[in-house]
C-alpha atoms as a PDB file:
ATOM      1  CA  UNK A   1       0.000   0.000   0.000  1.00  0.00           C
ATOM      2  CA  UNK A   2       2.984   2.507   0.736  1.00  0.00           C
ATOM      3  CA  UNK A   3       4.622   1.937  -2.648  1.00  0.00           C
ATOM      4  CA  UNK A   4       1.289   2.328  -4.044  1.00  0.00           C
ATOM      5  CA  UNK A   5       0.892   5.563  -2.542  1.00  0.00           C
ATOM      6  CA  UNK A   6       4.703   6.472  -3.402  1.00  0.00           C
ATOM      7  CA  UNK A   7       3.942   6.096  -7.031  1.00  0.00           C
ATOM      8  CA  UNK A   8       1.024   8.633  -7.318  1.00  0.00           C
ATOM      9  CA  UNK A   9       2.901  10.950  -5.430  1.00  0.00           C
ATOM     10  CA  UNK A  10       6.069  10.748  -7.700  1.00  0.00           C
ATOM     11  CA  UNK A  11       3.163  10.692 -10.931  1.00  0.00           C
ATOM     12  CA  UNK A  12       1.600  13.705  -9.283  1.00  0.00           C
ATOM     13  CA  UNK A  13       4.977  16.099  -9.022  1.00  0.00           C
ATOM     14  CA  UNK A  14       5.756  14.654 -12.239  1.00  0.00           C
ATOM     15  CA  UNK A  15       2.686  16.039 -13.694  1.00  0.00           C
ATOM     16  CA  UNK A  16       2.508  19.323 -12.059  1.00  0.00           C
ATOM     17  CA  UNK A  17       6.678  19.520 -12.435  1.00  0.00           C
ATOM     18  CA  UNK A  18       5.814  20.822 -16.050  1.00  0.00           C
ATOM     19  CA  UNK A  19       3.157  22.886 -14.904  1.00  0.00           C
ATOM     20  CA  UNK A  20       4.108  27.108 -14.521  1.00  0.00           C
ATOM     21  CA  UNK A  21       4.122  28.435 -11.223  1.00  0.00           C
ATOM     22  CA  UNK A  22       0.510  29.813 -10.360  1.00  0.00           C
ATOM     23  CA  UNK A  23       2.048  33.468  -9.653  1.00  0.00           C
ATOM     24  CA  UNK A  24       3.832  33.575 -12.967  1.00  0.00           C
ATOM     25  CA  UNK A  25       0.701  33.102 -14.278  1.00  0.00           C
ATOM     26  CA  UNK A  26      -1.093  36.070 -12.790  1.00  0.00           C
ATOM     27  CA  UNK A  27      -1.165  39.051 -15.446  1.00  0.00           C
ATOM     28  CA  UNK A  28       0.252  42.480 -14.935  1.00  0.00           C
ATOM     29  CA  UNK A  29      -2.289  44.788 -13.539  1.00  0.00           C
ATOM     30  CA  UNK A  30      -3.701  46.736 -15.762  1.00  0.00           C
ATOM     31  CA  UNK A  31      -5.312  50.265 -15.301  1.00  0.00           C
ATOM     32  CA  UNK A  32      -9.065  51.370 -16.070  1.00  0.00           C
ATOM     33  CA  UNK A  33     -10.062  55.007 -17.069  1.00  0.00           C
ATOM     34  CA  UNK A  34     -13.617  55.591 -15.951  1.00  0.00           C
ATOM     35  CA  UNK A  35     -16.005  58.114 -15.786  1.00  0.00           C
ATOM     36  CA  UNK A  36     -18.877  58.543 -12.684  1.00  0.00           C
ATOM     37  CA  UNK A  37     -21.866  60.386 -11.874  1.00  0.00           C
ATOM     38  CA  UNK A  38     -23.216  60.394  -8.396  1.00  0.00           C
ATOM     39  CA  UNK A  39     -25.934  62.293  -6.447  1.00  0.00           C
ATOM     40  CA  UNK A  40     -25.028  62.230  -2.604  1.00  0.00           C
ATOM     41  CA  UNK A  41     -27.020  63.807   0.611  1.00  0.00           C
ATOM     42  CA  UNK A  42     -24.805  64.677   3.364  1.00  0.00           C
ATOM     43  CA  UNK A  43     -24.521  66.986   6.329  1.00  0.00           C
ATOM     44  CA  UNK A  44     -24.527  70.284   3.339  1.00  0.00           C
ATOM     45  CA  UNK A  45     -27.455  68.711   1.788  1.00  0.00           C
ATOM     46  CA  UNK A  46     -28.241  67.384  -1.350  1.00  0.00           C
ATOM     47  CA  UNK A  47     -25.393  67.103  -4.130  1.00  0.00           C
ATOM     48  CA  UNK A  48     -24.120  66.376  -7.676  1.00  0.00           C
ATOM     49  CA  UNK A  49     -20.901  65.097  -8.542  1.00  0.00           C
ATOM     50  CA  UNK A  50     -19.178  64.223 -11.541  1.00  0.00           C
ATOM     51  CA  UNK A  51     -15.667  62.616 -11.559  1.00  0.00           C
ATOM     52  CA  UNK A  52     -12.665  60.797 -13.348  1.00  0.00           C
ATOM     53  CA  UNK A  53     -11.957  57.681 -12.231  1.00  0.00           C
ATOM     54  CA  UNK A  54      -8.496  55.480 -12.237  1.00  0.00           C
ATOM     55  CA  UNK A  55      -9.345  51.707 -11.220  1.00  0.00           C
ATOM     56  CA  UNK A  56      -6.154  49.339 -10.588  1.00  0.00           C
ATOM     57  CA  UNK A  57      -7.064  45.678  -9.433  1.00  0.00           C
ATOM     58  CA  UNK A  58      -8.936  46.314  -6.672  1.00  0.00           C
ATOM     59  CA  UNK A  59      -8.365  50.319  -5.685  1.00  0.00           C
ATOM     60  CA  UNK A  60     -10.122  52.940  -7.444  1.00  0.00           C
ATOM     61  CA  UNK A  61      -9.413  56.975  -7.130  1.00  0.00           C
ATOM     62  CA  UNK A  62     -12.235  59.333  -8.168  1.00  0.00           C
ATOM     63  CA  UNK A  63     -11.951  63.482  -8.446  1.00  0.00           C
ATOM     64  CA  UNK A  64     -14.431  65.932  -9.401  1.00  0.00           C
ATOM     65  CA  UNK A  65     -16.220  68.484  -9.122  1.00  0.00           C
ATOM     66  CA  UNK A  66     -19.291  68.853  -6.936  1.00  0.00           C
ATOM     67  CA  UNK A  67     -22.712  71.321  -7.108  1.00  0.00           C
ATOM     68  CA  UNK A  68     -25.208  71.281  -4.173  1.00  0.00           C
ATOM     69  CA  UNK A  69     -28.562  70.995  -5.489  1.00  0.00           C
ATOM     70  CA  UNK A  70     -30.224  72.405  -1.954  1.00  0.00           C
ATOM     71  CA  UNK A  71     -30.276  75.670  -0.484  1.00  0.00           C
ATOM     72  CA  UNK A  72     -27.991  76.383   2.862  1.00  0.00           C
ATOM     73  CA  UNK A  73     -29.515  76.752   6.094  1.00  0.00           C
ATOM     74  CA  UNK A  74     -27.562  80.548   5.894  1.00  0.00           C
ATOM     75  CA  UNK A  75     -28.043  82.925   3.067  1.00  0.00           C
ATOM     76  CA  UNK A  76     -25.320  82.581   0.612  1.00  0.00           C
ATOM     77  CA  UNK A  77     -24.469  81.871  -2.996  1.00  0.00           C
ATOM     78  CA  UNK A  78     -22.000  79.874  -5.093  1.00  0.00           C
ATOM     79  CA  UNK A  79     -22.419  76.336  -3.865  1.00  0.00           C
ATOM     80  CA  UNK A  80     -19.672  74.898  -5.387  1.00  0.00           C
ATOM     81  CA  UNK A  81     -16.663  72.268  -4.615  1.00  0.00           C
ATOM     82  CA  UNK A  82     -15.303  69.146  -4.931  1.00  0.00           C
ATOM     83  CA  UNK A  83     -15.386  65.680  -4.477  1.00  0.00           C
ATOM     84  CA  UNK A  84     -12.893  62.634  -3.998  1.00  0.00           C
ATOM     85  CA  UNK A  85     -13.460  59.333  -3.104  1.00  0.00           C
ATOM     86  CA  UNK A  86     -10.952  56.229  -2.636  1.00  0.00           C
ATOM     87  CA  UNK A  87     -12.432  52.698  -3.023  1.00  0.00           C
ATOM     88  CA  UNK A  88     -11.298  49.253  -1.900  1.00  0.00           C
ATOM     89  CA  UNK A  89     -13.298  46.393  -4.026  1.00  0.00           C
ATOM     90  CA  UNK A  90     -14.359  42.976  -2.905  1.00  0.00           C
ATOM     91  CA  UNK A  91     -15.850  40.705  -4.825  1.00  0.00           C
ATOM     92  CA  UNK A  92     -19.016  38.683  -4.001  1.00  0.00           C
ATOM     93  CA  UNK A  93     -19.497  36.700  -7.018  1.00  0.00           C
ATOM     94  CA  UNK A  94     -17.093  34.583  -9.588  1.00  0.00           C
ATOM     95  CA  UNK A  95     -17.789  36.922 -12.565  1.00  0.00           C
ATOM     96  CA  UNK A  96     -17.381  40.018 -10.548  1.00  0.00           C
ATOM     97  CA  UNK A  97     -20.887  41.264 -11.673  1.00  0.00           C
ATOM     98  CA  UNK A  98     -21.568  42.018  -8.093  1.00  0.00           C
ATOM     99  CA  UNK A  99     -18.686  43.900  -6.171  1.00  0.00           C
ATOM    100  CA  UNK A 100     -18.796  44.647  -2.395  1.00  0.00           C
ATOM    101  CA  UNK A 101     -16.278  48.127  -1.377  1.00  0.00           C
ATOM    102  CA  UNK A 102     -14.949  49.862   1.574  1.00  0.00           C
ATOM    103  CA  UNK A 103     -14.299  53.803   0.874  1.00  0.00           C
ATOM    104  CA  UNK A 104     -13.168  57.330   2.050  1.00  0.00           C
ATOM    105  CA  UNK A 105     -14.798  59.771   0.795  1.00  0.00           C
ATOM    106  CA  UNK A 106     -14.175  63.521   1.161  1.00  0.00           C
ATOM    107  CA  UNK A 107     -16.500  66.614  -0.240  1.00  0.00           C
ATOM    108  CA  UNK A 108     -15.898  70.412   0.224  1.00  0.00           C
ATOM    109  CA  UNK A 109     -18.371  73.407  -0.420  1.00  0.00           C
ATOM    110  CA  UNK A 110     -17.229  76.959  -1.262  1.00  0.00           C
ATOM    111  CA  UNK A 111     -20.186  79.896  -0.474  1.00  0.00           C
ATOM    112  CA  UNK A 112     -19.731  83.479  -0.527  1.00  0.00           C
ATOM    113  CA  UNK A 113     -21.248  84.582   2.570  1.00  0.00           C
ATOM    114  CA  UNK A 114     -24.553  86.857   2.654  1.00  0.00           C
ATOM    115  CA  UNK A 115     -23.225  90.394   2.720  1.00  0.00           C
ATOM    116  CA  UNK A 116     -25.659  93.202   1.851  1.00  0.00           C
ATOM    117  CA  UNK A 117     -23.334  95.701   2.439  1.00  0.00           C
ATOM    118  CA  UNK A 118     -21.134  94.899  -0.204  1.00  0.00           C
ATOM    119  CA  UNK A 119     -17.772  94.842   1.934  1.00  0.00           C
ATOM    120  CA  UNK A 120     -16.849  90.465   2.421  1.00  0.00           C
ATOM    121  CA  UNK A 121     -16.231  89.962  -1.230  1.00  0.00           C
ATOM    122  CA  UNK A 122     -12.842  88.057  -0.182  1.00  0.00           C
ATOM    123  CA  UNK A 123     -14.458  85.903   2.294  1.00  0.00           C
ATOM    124  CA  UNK A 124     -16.118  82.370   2.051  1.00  0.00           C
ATOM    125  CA  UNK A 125     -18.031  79.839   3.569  1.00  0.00           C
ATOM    126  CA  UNK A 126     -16.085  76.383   3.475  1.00  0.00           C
ATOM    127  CA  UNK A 127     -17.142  73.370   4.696  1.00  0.00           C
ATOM    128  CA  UNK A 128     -15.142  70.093   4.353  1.00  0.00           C
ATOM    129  CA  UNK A 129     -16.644  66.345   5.142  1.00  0.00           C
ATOM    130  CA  UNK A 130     -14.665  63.471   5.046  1.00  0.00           C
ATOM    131  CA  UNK A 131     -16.559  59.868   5.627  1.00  0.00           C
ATOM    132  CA  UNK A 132     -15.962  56.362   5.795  1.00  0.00           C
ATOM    133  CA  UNK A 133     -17.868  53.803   4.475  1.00  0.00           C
ATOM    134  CA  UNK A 134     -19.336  51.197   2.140  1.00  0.00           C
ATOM    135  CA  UNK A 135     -20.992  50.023  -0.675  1.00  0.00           C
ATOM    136  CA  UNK A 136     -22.148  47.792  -3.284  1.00  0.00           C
ATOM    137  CA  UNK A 137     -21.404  48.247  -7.389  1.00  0.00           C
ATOM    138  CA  UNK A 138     -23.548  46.321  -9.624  1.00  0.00           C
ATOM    139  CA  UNK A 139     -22.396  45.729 -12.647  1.00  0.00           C
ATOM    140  CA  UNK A 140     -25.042  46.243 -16.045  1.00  0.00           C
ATOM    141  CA  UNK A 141     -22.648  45.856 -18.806  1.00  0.00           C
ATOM    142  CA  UNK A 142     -19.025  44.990 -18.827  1.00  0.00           C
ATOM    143  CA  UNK A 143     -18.502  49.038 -19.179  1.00  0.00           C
ATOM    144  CA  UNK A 144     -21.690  50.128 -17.058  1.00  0.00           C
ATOM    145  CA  UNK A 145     -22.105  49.728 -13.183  1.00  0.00           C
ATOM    146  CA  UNK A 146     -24.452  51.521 -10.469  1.00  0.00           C
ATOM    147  CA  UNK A 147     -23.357  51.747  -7.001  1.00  0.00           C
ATOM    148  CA  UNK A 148     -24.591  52.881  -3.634  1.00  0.00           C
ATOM    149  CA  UNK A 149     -22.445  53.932  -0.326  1.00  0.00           C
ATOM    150  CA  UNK A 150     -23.698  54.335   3.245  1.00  0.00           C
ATOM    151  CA  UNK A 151     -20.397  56.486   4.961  1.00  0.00           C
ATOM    152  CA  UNK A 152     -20.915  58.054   8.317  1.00  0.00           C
ATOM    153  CA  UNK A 153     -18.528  60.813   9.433  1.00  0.00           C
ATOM    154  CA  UNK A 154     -17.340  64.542  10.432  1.00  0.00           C
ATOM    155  CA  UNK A 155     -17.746  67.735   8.774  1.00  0.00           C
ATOM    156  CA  UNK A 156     -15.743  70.987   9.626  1.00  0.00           C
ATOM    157  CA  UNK A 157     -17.591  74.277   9.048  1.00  0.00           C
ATOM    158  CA  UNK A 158     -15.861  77.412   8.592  1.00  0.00           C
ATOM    159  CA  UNK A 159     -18.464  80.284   8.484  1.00  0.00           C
ATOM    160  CA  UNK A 160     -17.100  83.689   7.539  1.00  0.00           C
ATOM    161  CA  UNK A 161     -18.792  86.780   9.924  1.00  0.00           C
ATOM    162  CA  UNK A 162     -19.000  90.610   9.402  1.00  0.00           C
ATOM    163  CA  UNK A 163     -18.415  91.089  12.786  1.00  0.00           C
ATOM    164  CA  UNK A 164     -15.395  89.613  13.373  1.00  0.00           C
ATOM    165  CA  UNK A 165     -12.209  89.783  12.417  1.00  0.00           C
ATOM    166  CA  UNK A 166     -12.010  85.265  12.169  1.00  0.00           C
ATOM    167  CA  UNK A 167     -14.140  82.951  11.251  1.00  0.00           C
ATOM    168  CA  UNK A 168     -16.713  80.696  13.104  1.00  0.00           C
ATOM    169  CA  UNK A 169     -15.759  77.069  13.529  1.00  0.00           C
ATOM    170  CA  UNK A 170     -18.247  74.228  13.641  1.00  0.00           C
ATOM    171  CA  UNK A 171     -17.610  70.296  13.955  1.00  0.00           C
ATOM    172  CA  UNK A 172     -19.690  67.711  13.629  1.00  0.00           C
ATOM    173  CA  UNK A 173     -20.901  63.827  12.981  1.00  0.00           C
ATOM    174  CA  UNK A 174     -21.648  63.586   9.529  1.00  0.00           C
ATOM    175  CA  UNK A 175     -23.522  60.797   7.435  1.00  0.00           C
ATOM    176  CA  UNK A 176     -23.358  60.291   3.772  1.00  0.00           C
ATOM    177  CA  UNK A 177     -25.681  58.587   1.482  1.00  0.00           C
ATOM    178  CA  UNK A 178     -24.422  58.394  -2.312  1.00  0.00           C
ATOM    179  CA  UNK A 179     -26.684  56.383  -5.350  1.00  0.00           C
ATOM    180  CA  UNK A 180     -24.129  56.602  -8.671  1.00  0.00           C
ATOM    181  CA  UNK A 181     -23.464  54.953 -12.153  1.00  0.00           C
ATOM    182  CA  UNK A 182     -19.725  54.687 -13.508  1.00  0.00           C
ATOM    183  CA  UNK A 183     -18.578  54.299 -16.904  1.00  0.00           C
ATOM    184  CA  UNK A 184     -14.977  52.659 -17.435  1.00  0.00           C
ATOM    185  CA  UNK A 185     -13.786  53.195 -20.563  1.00  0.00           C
ATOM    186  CA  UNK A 186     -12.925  50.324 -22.375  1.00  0.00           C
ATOM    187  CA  UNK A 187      -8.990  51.068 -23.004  1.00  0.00           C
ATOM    188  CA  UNK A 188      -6.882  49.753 -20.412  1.00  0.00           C
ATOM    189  CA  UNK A 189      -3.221  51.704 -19.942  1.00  0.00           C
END
């Protein structure tokens, strides 16, 4: 029974002897150039963001800009920023269709402050919120996904005042919803 079991062994190596290492045989990562839209409602209320995306393996970077869709609780104008996000995928299912994520995601609003007088023109309203979270990415196509996030929080206020000479500082918990669809382009770099 033991040279039995000596001979498949030596058979065995003998037959995965010619085989290639399994690491040799993993390609080189490639890069994906994407494209996302994503609606979001957060501590500043409810926004629009539009970004570039780089995807490698399983970390994606996306920048853009951002434009609240809701007014402020405080008179002002020019809600404007940005919006970046860094995403770690998992994968849930053999073909990938269905992707699970972790990600940090920060926004930023720029407001001119109210100012009937005329006199703040070189003073804003910035608020910054940076989140962590996660998510799920469906995929529709092999170009088209949606996604969704859940991220939960702080923001940092900084609320420019007439009266004084500094700004007003606020902190806070913050909690993010976000509901998007990403485009990768189908080169890869």
């Amino acid at each position: 029974m033991k040279t039995i079991g000596l001979y498949l062994l030596l058979g065995m190596l003998g037959i995965f002897a010619g085989q290639p290492i399994a690491w040799a045989q993993v390609p080189a990562p490639k890069i994906q150039v994407g494209s996302s839209l994503s609606t979001s409602l957060s501590y500043t209320g409810l926004g629009v963001s539009a970004g570039l995306s780089v995807k490698r393996n399983n970390l994606a970077l996306t920048v853009g800009p951002r434009f609240l869709l809701t007014d402020s609780y405080r008179l002002a104008s020019g809600p404007w920023g940005g919006a970046a996000a860094f995403y770690y995928y998992t994968s849930f299912s053999a073909n990938q269709r269905l992707q699970g994520f972790a990600n940090i995601d920060y926004q930023n609003s720029f407001q001119r402050p109210y100012c009937p007088t005329g006199d703040c023109s070189d003073k804003r309203n910035i608020t910054h919120e940076i989140s962590l979270g996660y998510g799920l990415q469906y995929s529709l196509s092999a170009r088209l996904a949606i996604f969704n996030a859940i991220n939960v929080g702080l923001y940092h206020e900084s609320v420019s005042s007439r009266f004084r000479d500094d700004n007003l500082q606020v902190q806070g918990l913050n909690m993010l919803v976000k509901l998007g669809l990403a485009y990768h382009f189908g080169n890869e770099i």
